[in-house]
Protein backbone atom coordinates (compact mmCIF):
# COMPACT_ATOMS: atom_id res chain seq x y z
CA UNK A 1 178.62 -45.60 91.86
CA UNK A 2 176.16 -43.16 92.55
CA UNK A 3 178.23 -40.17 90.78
CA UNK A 4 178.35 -42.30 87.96
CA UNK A 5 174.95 -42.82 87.83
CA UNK A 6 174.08 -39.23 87.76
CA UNK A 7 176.51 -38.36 85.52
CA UNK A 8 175.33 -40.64 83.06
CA UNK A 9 171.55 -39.56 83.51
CA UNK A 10 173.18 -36.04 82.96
CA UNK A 11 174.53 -36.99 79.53
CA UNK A 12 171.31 -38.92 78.58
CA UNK A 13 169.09 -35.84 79.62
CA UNK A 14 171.53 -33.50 77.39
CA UNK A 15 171.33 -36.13 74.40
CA UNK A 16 167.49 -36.08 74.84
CA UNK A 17 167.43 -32.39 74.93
CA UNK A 18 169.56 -31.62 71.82
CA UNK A 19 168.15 -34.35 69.83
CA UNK A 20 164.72 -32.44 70.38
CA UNK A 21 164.23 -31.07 67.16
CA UNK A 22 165.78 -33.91 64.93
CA UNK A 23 163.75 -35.50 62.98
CA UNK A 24 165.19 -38.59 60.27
CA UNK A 25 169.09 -36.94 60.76
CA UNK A 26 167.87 -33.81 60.39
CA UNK A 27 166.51 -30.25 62.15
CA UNK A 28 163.09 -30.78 62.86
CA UNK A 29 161.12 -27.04 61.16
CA UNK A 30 158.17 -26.35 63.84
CA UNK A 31 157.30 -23.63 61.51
CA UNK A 32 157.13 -25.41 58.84
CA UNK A 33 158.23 -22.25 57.09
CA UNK A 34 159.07 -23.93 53.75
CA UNK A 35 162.19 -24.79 52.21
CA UNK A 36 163.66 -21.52 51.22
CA UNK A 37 162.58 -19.58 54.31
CA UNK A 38 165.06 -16.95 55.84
CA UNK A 39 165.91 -16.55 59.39
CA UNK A 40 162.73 -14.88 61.44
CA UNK A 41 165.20 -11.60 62.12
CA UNK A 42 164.97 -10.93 57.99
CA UNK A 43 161.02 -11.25 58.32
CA UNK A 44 159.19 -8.05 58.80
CA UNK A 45 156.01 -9.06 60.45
CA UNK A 46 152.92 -7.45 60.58
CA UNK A 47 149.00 -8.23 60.69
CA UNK A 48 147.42 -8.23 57.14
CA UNK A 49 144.40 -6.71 56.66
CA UNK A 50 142.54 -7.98 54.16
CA UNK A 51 139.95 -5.30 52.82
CA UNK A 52 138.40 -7.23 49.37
CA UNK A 53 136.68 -9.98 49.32
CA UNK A 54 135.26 -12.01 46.10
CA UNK A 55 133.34 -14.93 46.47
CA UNK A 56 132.26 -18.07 43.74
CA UNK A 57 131.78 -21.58 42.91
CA UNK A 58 132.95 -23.61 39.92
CA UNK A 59 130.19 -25.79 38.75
CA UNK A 60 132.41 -28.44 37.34
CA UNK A 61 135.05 -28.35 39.79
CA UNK A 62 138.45 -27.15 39.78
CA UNK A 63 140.32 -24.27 41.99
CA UNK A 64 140.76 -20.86 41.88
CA UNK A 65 143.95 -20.57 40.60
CA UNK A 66 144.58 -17.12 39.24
CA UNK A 67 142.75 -13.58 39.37
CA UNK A 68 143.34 -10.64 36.73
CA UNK A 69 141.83 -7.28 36.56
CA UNK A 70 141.61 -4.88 34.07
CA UNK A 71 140.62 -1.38 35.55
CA UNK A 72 136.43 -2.53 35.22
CA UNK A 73 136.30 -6.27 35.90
CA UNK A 74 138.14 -8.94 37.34
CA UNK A 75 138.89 -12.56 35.60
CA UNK A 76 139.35 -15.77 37.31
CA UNK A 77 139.91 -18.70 35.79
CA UNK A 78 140.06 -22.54 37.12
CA UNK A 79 142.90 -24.49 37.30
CA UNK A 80 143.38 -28.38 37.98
CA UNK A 81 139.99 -29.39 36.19
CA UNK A 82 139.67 -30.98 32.81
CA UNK A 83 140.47 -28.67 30.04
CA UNK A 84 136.76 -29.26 28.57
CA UNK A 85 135.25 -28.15 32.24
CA UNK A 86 137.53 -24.67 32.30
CA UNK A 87 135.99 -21.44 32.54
CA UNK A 88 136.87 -17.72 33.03
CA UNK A 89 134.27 -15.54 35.41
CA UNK A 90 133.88 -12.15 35.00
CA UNK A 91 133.45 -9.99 38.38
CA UNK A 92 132.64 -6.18 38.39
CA UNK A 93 134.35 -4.00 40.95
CA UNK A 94 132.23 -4.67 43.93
CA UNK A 95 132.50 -8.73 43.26
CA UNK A 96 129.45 -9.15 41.82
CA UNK A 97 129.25 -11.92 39.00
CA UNK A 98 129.00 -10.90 35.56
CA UNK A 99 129.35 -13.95 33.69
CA UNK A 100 131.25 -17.07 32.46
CA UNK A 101 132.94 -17.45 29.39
CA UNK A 102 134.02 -21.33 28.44
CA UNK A 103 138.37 -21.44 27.92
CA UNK A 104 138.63 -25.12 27.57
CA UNK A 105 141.91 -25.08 29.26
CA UNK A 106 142.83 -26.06 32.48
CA UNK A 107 144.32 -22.95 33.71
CA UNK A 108 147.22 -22.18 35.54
CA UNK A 109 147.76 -18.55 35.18
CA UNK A 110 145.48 -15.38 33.97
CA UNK A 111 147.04 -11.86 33.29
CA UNK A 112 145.84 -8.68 31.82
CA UNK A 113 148.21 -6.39 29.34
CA UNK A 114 147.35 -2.96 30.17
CA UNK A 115 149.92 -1.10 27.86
CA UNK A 116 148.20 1.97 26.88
CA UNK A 117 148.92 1.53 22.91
CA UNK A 118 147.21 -1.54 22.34
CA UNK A 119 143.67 -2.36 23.06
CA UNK A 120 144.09 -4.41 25.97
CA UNK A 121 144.31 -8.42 25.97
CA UNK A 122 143.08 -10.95 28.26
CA UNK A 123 146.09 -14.22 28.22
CA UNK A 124 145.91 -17.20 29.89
CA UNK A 125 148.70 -20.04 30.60
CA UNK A 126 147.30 -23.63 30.69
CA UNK A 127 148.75 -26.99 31.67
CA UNK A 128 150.66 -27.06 28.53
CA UNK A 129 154.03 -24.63 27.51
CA UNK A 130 151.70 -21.81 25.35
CA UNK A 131 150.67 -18.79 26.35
CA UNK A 132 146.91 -18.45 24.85
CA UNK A 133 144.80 -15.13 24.19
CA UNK A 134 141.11 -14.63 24.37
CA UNK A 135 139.07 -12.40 23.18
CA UNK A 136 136.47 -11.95 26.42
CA UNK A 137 133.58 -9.99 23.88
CA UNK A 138 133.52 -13.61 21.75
CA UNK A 139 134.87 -16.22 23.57
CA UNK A 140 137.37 -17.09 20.78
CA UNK A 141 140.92 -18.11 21.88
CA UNK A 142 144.35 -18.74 19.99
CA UNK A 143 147.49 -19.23 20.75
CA UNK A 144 149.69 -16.67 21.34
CA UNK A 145 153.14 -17.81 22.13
CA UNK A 146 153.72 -21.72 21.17
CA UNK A 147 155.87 -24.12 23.35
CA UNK A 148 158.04 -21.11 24.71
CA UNK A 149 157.40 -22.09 29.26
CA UNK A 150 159.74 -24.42 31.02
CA UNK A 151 157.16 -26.50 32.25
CA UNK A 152 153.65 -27.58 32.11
CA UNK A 153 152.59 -26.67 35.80
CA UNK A 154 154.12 -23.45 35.66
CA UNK A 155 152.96 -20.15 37.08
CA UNK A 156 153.67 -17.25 35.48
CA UNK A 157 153.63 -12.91 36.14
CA UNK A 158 153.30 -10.20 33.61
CA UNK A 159 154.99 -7.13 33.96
CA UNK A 160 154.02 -4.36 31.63
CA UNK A 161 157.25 -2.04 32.43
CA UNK A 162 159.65 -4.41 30.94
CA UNK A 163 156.67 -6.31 28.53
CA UNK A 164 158.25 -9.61 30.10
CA UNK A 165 156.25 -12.82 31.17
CA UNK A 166 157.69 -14.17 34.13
CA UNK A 167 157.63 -18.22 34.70
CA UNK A 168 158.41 -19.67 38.20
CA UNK A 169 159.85 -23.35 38.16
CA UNK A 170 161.39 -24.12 41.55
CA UNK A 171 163.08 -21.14 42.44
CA UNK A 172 164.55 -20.56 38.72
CA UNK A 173 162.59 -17.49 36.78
CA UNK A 174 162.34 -16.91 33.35
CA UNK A 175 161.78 -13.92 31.70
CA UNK A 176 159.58 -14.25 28.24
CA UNK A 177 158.84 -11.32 25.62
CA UNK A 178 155.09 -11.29 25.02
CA UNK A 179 155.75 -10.30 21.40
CA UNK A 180 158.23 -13.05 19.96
CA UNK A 181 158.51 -15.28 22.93
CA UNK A 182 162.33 -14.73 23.19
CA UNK A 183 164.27 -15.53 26.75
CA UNK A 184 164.95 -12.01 28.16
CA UNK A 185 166.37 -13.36 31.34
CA UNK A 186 166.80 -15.54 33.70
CA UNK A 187 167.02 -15.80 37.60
CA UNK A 188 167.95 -17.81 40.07
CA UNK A 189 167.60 -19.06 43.40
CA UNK A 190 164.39 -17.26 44.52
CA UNK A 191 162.41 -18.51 47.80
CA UNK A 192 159.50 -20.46 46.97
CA UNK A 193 157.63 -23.16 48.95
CA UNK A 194 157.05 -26.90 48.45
CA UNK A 195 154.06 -28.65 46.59
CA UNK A 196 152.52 -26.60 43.98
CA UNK A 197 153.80 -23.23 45.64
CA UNK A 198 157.16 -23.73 43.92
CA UNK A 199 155.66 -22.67 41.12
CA UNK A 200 153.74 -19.25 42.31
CA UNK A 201 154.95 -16.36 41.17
CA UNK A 202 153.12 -12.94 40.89
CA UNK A 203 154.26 -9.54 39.68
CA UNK A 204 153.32 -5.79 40.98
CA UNK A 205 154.52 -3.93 38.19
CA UNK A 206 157.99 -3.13 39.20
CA UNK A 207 159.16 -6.19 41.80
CA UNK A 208 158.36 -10.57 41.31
CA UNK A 209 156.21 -11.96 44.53
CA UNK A 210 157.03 -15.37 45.32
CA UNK A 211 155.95 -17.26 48.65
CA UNK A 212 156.05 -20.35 50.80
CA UNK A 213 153.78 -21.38 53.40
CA UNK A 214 154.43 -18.36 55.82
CA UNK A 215 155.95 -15.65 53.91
CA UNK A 216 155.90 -13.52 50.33
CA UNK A 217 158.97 -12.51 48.90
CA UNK A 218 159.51 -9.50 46.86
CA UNK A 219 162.45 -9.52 44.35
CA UNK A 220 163.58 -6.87 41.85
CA UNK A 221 163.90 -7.56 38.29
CA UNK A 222 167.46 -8.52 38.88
CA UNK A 223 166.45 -11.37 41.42
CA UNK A 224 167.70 -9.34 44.59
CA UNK A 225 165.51 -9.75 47.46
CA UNK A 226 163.93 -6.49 48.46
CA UNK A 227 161.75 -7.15 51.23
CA UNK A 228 159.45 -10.15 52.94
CA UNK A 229 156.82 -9.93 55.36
CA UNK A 230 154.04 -12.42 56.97
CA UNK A 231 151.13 -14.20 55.75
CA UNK A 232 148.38 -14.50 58.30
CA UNK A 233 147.79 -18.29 57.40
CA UNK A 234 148.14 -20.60 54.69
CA UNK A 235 146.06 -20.03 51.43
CA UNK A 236 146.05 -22.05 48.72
CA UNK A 237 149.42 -22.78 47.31
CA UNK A 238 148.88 -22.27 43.48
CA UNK A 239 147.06 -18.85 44.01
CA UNK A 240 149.34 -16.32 44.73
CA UNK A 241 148.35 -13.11 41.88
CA UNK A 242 148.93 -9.53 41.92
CA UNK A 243 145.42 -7.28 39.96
CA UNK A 244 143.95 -4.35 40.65
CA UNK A 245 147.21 -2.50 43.47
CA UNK A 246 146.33 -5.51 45.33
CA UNK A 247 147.61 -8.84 46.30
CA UNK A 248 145.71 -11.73 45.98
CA UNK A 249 145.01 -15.46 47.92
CA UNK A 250 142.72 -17.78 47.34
CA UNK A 251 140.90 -20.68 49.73
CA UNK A 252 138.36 -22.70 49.71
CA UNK A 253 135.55 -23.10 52.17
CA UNK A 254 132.52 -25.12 52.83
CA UNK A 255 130.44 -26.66 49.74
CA UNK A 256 134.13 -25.67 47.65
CA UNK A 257 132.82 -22.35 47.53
CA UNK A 258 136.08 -20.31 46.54
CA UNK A 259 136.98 -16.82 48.84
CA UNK A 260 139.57 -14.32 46.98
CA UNK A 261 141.55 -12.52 49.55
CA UNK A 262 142.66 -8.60 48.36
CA UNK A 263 145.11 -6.95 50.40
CA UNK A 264 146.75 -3.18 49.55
CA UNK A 265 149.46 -2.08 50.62
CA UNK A 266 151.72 -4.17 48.40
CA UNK A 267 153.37 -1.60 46.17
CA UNK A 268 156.96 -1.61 44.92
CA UNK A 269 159.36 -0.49 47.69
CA UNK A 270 156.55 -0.21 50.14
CA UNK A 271 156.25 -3.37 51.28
CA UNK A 272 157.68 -3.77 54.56
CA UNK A 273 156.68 -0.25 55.22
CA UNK A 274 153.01 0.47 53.70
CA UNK A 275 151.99 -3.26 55.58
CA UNK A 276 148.30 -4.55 54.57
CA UNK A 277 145.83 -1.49 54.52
């Protein structure tokens, strides 16, 4: 009787122990890594160092959504406001504010064109499916591309080598010509977290950044994962932008005073190897 006894505490104890990390039917994810997340022996790991800093506040609420730059200022824009309370702020190089132009749109995405043979535009994507332009000297704003995203809540990533807008829905990517709005491709499958960080997406000229909770992703233009490497923490989940040879977080602090994080270092091919510098 005894034996028995210990042989069924034996079994129980086993049960216990491999039932540890089972949560609802299902592996328990201490990490909480995200949903796309490869195994930790793909991640190259490393301590970020983050070596730019900008700093603001948006009177009439909303978050810091996206960051642009243009070679002499940087542009950030509020997203998840009213559309009447949305601005663009103008930084110089040393984050010092310029000042605020009025977008009416509840952003979601700000990019710069930087093609040498035009004279340089400022676009913004709202919480709608166009793709608007603004002219930062008046304030004035049209529409550029009409009805041409996916989705309302959608990210999206300029890349000036291939003149291709880049929206991120959920792991699916697709590829928009700036100058008729025509598909140029599509990809699928790319990592992404949960929440509103399925939708971030950022681009560094030559490879698409995505991210979850823990990690960024770096994918060619074919959707083939290049590299990965750590985040130091969680930032907010919309945020994730590429300006100025640097990567870019945002989070918010006390009195929702906004903090831009800058981080070299992540350049195409480089970006398991260059690390945060």
């Amino acid at each position: 009787m005894r034996k028995f006894t210990f042989a069924l505490l034996a079994v129980l104890l086993m049960f216990a122990v491999s039932s540890a990390g089972i949560i609802d039917g299902k592996q328990a994810n201490p990490c909480n890594r995200g949903n796309n997340s490869p195994p930790l022996d793909e991640i190259v790991e490393f301590n970020p160092v983050w070596d730019k800093n900008i700093q603001h506040f948006f009177p009439d609420g909303g978050t810091a959504i996206s960051i642009a730059y243009d070679g002499d200022y940087y542009y950030i824009v509020n997203g998840e406001c009213d559309p009447e309370d949305g601005v663009l702020m103008i930084f110089d190089l040393d984050g010092n504010f310029i000042r605020t132009i009025e977008t009416g749109l509840s952003a979601r995405s700000i990019f710069y064109d930087s093609r040498e043979y035009i004279d340089g535009e400022i676009y913004i994507k709202d919480n709608s499916r166009n793709l608007y332009a603004i002219d930062v000297e008046t304030g004035n704003k049209w529409i550029h591309l009409a009805d041409v995203f996916q989705e309302n809540e959608s990210k999206v990533a300029f890349s000036s080598s291939d003149e291709v807008v880049y929206e991120m829905c959920s792991g699916d990517v697709y590829g928009i010509r700036l100058y008729n709005g025509g598909i140029s491709r599509t990809l699928h499958g790319l990592r992404h977290g949960s929440g509103n960080a399925e939708y971030a997406i950022a681009c560094n000229r030559e490879q698409l950044l995505t991210w979850d909770d823990s990690y960024v992703y770096a994918y060619s233009f074919s959707g083939t994962l290049v590299d990965s490497a750590a985040l130091p923490e969680s930032f907010y989940d919309y945020s994730l932008s590429y300006a100025g040879n640097r990567l870019w977080a945002s989070e918010v602090g006390y009195n929702d005073v906004w903090t831009w994080h800058g981080a070299s270092g992540f350049t195409p091919y480089n970006l398991g190897f260059v690390g945060w510098s």
